[in-house]
N, C-alpha and C. Protein backbone atom coordinates (compact mmCIF):
# COMPACT_ATOMS: atom_id res chain seq x y z
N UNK A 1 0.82 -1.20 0.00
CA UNK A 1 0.00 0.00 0.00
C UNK A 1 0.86 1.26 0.00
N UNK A 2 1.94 1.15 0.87
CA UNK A 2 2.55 2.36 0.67
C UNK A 2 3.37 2.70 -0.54
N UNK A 3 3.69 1.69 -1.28
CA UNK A 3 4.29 1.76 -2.61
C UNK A 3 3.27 2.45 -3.48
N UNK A 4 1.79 2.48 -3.79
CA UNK A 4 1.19 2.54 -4.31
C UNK A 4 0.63 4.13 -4.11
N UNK A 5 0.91 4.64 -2.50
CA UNK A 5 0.89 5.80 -2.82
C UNK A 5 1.84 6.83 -2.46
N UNK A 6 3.29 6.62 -3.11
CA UNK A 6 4.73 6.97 -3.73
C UNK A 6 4.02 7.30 -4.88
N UNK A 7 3.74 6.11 -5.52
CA UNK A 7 3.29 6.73 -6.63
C UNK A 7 2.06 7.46 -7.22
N UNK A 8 1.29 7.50 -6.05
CA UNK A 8 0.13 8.47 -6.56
C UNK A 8 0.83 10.03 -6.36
N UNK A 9 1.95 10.49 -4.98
CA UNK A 9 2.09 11.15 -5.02
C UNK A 9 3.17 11.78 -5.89
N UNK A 10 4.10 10.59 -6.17
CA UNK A 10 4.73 10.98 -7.59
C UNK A 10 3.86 11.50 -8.71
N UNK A 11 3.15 11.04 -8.89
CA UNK A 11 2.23 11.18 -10.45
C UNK A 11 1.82 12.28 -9.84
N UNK A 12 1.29 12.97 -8.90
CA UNK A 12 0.22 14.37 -8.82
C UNK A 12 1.80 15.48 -8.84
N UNK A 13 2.61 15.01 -8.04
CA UNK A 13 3.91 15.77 -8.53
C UNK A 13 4.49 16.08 -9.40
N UNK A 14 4.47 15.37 -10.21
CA UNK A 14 5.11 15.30 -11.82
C UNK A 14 3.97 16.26 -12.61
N UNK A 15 2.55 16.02 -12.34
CA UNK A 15 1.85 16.97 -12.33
C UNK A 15 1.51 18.19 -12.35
N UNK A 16 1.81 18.55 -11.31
CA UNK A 16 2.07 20.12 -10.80
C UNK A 16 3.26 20.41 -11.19
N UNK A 17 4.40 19.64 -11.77
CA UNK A 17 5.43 20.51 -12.10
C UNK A 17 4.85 20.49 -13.74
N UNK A 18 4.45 19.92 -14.86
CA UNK A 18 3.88 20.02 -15.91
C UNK A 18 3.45 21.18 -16.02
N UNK A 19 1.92 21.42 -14.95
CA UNK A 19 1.33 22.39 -15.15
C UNK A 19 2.11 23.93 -14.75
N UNK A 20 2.82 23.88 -13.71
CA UNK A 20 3.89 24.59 -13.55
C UNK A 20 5.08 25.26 -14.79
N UNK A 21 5.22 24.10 -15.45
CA UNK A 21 6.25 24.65 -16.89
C UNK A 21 5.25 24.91 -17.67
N UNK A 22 4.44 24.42 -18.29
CA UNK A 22 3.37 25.13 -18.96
C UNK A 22 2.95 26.67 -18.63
N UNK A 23 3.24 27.15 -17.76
CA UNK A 23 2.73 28.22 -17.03
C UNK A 23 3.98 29.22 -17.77
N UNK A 24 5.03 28.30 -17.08
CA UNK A 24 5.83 29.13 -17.15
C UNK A 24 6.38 29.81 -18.55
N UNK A 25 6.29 28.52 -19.75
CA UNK A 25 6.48 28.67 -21.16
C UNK A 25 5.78 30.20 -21.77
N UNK A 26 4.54 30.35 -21.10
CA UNK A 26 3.55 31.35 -21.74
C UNK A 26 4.78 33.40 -21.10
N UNK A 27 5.34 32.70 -20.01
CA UNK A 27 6.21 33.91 -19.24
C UNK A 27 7.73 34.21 -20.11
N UNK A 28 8.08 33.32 -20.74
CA UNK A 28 9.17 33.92 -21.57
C UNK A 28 9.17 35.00 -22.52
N UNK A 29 7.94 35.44 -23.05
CA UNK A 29 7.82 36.79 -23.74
C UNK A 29 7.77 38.13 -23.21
N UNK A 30 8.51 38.97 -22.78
CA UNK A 30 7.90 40.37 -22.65
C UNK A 30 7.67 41.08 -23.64
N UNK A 31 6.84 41.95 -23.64
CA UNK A 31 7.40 43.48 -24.93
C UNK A 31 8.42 43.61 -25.24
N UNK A 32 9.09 43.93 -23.37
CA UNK A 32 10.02 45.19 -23.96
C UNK A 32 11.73 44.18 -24.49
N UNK A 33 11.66 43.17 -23.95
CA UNK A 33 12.75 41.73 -24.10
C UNK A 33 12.43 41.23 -24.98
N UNK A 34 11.44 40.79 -25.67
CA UNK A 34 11.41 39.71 -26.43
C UNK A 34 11.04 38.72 -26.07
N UNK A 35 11.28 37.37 -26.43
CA UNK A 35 11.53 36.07 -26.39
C UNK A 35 10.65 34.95 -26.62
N UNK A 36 11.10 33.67 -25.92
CA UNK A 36 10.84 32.66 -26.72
C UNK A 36 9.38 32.29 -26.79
N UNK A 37 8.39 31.98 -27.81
CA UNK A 37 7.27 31.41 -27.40
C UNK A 37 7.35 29.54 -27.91
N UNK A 38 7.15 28.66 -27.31
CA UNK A 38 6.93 27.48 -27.57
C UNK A 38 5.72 27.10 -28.42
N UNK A 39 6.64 25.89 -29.20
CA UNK A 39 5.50 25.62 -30.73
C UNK A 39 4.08 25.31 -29.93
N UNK A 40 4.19 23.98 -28.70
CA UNK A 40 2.93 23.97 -28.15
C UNK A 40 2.25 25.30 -27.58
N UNK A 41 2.80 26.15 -27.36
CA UNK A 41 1.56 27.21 -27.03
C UNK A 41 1.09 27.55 -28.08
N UNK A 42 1.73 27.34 -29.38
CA UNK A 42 0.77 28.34 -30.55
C UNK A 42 0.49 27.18 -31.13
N UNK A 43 0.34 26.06 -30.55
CA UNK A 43 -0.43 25.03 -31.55
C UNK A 43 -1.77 25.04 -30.32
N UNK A 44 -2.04 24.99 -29.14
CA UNK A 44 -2.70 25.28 -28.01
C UNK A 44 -3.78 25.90 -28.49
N UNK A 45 -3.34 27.24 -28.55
CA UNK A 45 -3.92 28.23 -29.00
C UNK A 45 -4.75 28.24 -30.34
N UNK A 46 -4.42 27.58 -31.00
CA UNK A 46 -4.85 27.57 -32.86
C UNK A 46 -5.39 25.98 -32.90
N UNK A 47 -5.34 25.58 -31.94
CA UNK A 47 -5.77 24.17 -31.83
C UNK A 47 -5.17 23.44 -33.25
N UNK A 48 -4.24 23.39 -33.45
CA UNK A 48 -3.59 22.50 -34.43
C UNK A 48 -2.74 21.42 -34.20
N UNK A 49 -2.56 20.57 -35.04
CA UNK A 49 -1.78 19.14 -34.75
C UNK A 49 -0.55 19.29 -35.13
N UNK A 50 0.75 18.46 -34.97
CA UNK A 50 1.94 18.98 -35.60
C UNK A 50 2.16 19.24 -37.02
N UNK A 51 2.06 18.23 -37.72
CA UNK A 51 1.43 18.43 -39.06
C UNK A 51 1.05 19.72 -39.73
N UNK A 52 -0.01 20.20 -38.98
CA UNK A 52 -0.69 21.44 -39.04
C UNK A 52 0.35 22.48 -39.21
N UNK A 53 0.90 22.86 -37.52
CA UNK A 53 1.60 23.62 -37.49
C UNK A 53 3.25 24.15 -38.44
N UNK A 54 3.26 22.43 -38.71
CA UNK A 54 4.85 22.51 -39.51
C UNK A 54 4.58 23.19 -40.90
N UNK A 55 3.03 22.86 -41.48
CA UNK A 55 2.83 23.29 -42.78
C UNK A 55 2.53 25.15 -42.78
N UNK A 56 2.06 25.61 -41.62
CA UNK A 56 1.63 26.86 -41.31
C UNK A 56 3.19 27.24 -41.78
N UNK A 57 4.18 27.19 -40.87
CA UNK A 57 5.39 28.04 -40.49
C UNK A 57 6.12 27.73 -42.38
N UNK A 58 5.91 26.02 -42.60
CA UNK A 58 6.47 26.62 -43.98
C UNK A 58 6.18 27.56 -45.23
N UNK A 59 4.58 27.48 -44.76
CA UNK A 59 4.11 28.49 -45.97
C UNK A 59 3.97 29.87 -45.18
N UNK A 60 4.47 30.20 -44.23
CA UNK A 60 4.88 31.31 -43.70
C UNK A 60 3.57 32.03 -43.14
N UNK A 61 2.47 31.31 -42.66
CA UNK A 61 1.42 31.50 -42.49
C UNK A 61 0.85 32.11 -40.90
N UNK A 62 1.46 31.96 -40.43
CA UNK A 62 1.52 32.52 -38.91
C UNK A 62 2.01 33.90 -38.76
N UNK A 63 1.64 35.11 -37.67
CA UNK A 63 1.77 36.29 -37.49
C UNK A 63 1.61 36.37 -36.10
N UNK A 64 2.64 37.11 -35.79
CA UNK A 64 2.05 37.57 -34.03
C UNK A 64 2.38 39.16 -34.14
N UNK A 65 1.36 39.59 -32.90
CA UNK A 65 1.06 40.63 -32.78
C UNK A 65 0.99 41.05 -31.63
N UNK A 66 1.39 42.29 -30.76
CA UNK A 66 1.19 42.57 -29.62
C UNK A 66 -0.13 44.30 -29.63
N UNK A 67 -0.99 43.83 -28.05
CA UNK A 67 -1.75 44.53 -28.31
C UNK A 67 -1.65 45.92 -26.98
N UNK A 68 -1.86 47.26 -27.16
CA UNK A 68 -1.47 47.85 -25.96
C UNK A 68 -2.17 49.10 -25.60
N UNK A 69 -3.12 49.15 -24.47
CA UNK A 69 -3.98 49.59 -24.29
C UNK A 69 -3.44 51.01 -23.77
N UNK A 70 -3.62 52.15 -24.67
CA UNK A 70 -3.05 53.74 -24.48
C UNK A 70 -4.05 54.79 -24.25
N UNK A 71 -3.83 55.97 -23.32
CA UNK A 71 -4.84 56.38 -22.87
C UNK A 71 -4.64 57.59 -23.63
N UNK A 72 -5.42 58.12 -24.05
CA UNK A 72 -5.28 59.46 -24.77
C UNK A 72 -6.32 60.45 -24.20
N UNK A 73 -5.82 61.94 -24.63
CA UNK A 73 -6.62 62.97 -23.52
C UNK A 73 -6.95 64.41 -24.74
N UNK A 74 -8.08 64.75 -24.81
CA UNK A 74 -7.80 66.23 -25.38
C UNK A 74 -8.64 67.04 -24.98
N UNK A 75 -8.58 68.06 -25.52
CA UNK A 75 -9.24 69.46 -24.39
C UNK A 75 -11.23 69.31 -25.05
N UNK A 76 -11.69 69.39 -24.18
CA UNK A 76 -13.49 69.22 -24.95
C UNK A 76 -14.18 70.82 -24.33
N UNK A 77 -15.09 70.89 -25.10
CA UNK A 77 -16.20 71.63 -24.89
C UNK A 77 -17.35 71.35 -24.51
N UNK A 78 -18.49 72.07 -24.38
CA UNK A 78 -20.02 72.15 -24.33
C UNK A 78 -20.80 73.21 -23.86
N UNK A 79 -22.02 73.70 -24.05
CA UNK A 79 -22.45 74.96 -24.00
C UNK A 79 -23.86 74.09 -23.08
N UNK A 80 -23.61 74.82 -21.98
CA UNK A 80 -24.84 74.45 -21.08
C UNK A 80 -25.82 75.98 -20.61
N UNK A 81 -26.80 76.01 -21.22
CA UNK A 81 -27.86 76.83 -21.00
C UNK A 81 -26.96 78.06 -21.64
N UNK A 82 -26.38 78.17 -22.49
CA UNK A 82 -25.38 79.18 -23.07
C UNK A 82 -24.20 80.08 -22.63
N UNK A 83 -23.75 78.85 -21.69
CA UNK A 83 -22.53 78.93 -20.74
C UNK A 83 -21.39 78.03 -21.47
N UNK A 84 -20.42 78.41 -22.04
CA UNK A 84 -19.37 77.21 -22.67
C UNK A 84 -18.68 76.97 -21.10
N UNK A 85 -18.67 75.19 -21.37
CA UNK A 85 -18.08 74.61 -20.24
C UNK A 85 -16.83 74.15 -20.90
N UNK A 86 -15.39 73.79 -20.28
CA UNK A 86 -14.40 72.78 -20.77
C UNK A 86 -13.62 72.26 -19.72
N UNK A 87 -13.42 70.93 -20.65
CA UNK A 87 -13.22 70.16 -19.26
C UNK A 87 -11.76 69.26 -20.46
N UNK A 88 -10.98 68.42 -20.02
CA UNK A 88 -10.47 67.70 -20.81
C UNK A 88 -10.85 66.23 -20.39
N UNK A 89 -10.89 65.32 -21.72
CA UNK A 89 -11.85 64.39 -21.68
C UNK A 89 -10.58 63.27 -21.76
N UNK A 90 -10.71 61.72 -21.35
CA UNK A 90 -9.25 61.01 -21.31
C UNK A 90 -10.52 59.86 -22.03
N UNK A 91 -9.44 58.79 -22.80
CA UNK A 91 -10.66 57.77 -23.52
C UNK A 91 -8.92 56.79 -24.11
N UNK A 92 -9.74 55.37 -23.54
CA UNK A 92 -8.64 54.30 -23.97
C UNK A 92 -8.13 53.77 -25.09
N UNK A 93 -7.79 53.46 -25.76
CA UNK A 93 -7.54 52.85 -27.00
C UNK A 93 -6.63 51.87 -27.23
N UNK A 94 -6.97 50.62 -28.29
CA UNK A 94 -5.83 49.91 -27.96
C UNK A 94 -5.41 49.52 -29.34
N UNK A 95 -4.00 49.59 -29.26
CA UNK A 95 -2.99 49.69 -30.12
C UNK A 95 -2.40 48.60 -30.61
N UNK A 96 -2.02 48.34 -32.10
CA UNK A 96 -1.74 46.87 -32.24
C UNK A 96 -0.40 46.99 -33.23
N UNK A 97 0.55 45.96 -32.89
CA UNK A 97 1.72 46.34 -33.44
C UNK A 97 2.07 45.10 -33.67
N UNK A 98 3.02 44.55 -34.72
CA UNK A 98 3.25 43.40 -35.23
C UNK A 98 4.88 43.28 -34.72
N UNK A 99 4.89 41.78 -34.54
CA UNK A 99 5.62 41.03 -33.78
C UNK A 99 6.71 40.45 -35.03
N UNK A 100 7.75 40.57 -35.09
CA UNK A 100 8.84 39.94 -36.15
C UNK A 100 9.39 38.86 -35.16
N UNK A 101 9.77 38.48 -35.91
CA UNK A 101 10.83 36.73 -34.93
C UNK A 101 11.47 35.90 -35.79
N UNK A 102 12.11 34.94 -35.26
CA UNK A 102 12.60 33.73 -35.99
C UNK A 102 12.14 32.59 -35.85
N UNK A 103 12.19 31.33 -36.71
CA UNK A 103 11.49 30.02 -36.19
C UNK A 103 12.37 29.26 -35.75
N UNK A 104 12.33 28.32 -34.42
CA UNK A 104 13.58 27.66 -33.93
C UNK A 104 13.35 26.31 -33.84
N UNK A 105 14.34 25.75 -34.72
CA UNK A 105 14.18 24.33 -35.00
C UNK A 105 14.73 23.12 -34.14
N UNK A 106 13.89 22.25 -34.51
CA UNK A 106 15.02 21.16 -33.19
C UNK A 106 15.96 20.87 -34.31
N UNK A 107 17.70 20.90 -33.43
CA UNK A 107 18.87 20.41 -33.87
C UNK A 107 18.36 18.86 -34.39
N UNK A 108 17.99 17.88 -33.29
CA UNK A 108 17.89 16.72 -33.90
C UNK A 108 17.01 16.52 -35.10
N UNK A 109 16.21 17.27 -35.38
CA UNK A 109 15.05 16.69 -36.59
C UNK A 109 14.68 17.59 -37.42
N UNK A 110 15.34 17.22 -38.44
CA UNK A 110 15.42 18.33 -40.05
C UNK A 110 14.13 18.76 -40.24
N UNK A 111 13.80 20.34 -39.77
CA UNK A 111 12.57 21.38 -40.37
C UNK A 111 11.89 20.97 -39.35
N UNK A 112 11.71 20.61 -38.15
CA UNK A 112 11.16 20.36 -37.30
C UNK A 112 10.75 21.54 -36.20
N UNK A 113 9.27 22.37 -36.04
CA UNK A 113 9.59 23.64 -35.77
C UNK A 113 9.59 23.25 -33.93
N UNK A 114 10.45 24.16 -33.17
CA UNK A 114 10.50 23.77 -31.58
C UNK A 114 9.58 25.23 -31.16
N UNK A 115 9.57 26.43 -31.68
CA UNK A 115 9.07 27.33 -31.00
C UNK A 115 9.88 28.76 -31.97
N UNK A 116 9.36 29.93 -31.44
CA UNK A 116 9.89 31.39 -32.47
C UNK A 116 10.77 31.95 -31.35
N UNK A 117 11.55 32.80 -31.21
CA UNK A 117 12.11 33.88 -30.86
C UNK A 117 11.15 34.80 -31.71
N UNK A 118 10.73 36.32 -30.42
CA UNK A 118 10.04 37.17 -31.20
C UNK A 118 11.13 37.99 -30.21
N UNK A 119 10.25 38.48 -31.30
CA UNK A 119 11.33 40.53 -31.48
C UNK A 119 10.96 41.21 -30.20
N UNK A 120 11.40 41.89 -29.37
CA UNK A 120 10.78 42.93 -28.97
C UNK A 120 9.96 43.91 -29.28
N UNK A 121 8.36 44.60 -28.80
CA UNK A 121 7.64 45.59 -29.43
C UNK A 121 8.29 46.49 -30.01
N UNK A 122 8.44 47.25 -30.87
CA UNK A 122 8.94 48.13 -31.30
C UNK A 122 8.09 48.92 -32.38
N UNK A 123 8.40 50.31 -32.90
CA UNK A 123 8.04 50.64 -34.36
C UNK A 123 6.82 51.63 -33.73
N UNK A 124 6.26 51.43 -35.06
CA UNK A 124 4.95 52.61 -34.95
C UNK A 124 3.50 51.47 -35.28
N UNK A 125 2.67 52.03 -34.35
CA UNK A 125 1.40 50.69 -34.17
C UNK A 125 0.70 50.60 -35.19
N UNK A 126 -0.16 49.47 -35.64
CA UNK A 126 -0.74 49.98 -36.98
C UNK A 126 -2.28 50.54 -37.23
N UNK A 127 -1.99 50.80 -36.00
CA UNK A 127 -3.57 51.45 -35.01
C UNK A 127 -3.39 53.15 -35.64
N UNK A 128 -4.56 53.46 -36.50
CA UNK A 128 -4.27 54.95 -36.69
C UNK A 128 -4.87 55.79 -35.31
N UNK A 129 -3.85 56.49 -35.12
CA UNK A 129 -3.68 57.74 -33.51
C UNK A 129 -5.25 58.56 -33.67
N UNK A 130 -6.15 58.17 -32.60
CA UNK A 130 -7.40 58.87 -32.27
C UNK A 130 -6.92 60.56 -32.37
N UNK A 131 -8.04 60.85 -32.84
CA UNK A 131 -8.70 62.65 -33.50
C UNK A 131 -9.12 63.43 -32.11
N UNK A 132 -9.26 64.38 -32.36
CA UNK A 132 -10.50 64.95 -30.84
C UNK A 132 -11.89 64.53 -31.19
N UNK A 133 -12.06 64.46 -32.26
CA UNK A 133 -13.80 63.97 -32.38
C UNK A 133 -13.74 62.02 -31.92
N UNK A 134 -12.31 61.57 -32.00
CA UNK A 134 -12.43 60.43 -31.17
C UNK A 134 -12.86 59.94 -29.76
N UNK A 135 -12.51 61.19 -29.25
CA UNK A 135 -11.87 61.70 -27.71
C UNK A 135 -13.57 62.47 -27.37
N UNK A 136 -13.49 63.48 -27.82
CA UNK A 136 -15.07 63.83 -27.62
C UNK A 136 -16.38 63.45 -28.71
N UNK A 137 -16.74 63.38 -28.06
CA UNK A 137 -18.36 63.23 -28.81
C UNK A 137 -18.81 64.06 -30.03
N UNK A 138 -19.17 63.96 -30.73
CA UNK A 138 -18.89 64.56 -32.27
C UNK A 138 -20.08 65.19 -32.69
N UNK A 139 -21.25 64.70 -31.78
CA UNK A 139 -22.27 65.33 -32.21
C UNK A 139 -22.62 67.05 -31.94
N UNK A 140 -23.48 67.35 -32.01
CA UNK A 140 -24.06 68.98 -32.38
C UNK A 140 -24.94 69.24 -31.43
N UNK A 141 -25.45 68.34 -30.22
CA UNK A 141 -27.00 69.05 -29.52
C UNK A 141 -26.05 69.57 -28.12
N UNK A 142 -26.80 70.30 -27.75
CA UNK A 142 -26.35 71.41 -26.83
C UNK A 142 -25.57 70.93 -25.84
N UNK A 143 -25.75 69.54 -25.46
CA UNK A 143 -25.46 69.23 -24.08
C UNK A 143 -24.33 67.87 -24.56
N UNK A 144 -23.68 68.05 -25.65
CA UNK A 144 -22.81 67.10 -25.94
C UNK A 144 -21.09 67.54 -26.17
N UNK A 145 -20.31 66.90 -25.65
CA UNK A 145 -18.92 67.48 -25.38
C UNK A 145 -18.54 67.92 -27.25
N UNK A 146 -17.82 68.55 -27.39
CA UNK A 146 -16.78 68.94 -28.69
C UNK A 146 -15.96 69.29 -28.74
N UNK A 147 -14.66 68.48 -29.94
CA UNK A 147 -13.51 69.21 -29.95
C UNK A 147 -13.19 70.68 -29.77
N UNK A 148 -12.37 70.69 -28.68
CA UNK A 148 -11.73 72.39 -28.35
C UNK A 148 -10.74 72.63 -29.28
N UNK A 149 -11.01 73.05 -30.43
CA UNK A 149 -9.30 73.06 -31.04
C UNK A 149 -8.96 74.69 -30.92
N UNK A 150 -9.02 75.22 -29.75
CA UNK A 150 -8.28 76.67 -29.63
C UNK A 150 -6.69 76.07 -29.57
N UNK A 151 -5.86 76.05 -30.54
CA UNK A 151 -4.40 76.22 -30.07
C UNK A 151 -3.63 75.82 -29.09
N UNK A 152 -4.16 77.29 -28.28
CA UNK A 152 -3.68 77.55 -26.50
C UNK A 152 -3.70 76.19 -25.47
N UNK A 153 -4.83 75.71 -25.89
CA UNK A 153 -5.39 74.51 -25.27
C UNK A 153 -4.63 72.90 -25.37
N UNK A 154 -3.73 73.15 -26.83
CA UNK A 154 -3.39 72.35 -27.14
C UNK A 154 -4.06 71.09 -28.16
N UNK A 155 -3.44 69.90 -28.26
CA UNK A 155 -4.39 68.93 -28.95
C UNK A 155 -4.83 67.74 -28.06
N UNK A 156 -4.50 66.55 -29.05
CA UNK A 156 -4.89 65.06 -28.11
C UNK A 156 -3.22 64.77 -27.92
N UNK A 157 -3.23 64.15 -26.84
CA UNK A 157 -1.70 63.83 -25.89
C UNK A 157 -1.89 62.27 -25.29
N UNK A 158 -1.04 61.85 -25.63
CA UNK A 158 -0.54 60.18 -25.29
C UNK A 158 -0.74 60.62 -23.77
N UNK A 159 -1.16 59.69 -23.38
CA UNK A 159 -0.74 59.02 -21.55
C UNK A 159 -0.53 57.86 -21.37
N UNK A 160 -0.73 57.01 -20.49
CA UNK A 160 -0.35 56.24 -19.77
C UNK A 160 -0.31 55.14 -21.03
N UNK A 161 0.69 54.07 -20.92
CA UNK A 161 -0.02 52.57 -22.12
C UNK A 161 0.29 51.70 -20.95
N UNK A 162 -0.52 50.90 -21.06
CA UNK A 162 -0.83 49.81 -19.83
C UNK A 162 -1.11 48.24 -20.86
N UNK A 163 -1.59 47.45 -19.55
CA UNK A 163 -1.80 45.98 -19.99
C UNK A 163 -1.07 45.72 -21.70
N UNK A 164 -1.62 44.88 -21.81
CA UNK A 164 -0.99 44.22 -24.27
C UNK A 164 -1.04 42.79 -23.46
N UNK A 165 -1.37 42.74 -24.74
CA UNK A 165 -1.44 41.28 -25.08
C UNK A 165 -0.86 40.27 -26.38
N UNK A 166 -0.24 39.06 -26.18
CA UNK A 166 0.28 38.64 -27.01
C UNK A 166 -0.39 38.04 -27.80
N UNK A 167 -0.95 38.02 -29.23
CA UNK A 167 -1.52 36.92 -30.30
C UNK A 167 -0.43 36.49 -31.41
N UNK A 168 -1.42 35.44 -31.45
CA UNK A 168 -0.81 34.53 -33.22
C UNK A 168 -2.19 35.12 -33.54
N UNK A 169 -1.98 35.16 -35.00
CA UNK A 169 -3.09 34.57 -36.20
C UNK A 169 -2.53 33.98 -37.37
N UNK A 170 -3.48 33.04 -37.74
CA UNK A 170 -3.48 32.05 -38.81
C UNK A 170 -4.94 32.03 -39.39
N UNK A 171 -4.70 31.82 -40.99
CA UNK A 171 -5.92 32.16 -41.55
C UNK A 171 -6.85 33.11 -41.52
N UNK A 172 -6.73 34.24 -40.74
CA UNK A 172 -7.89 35.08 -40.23
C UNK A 172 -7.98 34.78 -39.03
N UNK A 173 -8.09 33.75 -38.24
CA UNK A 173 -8.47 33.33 -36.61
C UNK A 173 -6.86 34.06 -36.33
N UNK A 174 -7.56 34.97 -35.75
CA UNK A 174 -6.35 35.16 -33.90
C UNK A 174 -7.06 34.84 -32.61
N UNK A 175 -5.81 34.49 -31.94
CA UNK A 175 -5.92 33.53 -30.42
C UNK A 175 -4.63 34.71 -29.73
N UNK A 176 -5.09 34.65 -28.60
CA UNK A 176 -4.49 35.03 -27.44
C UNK A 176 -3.05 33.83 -26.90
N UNK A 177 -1.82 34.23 -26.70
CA UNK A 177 -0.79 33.80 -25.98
C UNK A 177 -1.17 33.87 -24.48
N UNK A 178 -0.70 35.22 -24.59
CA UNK A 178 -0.59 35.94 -23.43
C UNK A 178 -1.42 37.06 -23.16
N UNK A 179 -2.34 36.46 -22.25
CA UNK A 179 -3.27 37.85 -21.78
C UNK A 179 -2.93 38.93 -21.76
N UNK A 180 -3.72 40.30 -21.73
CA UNK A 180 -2.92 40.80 -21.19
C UNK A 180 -3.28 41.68 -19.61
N UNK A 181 -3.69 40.74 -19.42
CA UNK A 181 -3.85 40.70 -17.49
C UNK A 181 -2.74 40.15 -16.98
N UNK A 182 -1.42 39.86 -17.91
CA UNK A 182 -0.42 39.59 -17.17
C UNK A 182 0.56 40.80 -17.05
């Protein structure tokens, strides 16, 4: 009996360290570093078989992308009972920028894909940069905010970029890597 549960607690051990490296595989990417993502997470993700995946990477069919949520701010208006009010208005947006890398093969087995090295974020997003009529409300009735474009006031201004998230896409379907609640 006690042999029998060595090995139950072996097996739930071996277990938790599985689920443990699995965990951990999805943590080798940052933005601002780079790095490695494993073929099983983007076969995971895309639900594909090896097969699948080996034919994706040869016909060059896979893309990753990082996504990054930026806060933007610009000066607004509104005329209440024929009083101009201004206030500056802040509104989120999220930004999407493409991921370059390499494909990394296993030494032992010719074209055999093991996982990518990706690039670090970089470049300019391919998200076109929100307007003030993005930022405020665009309409015309009395009690609705509008672009302030006096000058003095300035325009729309980057703030904070928070959370991103890592995707593949294939075919049109994108899947999530890496949340970006991490």
């Amino acid at each position: 009996m006690k042999h029998k549960f060595t090995i139950v607690v072996a097996t739930a051990t071996a277990g938790l360290l599985c689920t443990a490296a699995a965990a951990l595989a999805l943590n080798l990417y940052t933005p601002d570093q780079g790095g490695f993502v494993g073929k099983g997470d983007v076969q995971t993700a895309l639900l594909m078989n090896n097969e699948q995946i080996q034919t994706a990477v040869k016909d060059n069919k896979l893309a990753f992308s990082y996504d990054s949520s930026v806060e933007y701010s610009a000066p607004c208006f509104k005329v209440v009972g024929g009083t101009r009010q201004t206030d500056t208005k802040y509104k989120t947006f999220t930004e999407t920028f493409t991921v370059a890398g390499t494909v990394v093969y296993d030494a032992r087995r010719k074209n055999q894909v093991n996982g990518f090295d990706l690039d670090p974020v970089t470049g300019t997003s391919s998200t076109t940069a929100p307007t003030h009529d993005d930022i405020c409300a665009s309409s015309v009735s009395e009690n609705d905010w509008q672009p302030d474009l006096d000058p003095e006031k300035g325009g729309v201004t980057t703030g904070a970029s928070s959370g991103g998230g890592l995707y593949v896409s294939y075919n049109g379907r994108t899947r999530v890597l890496i949340p970006s609640s991490l």
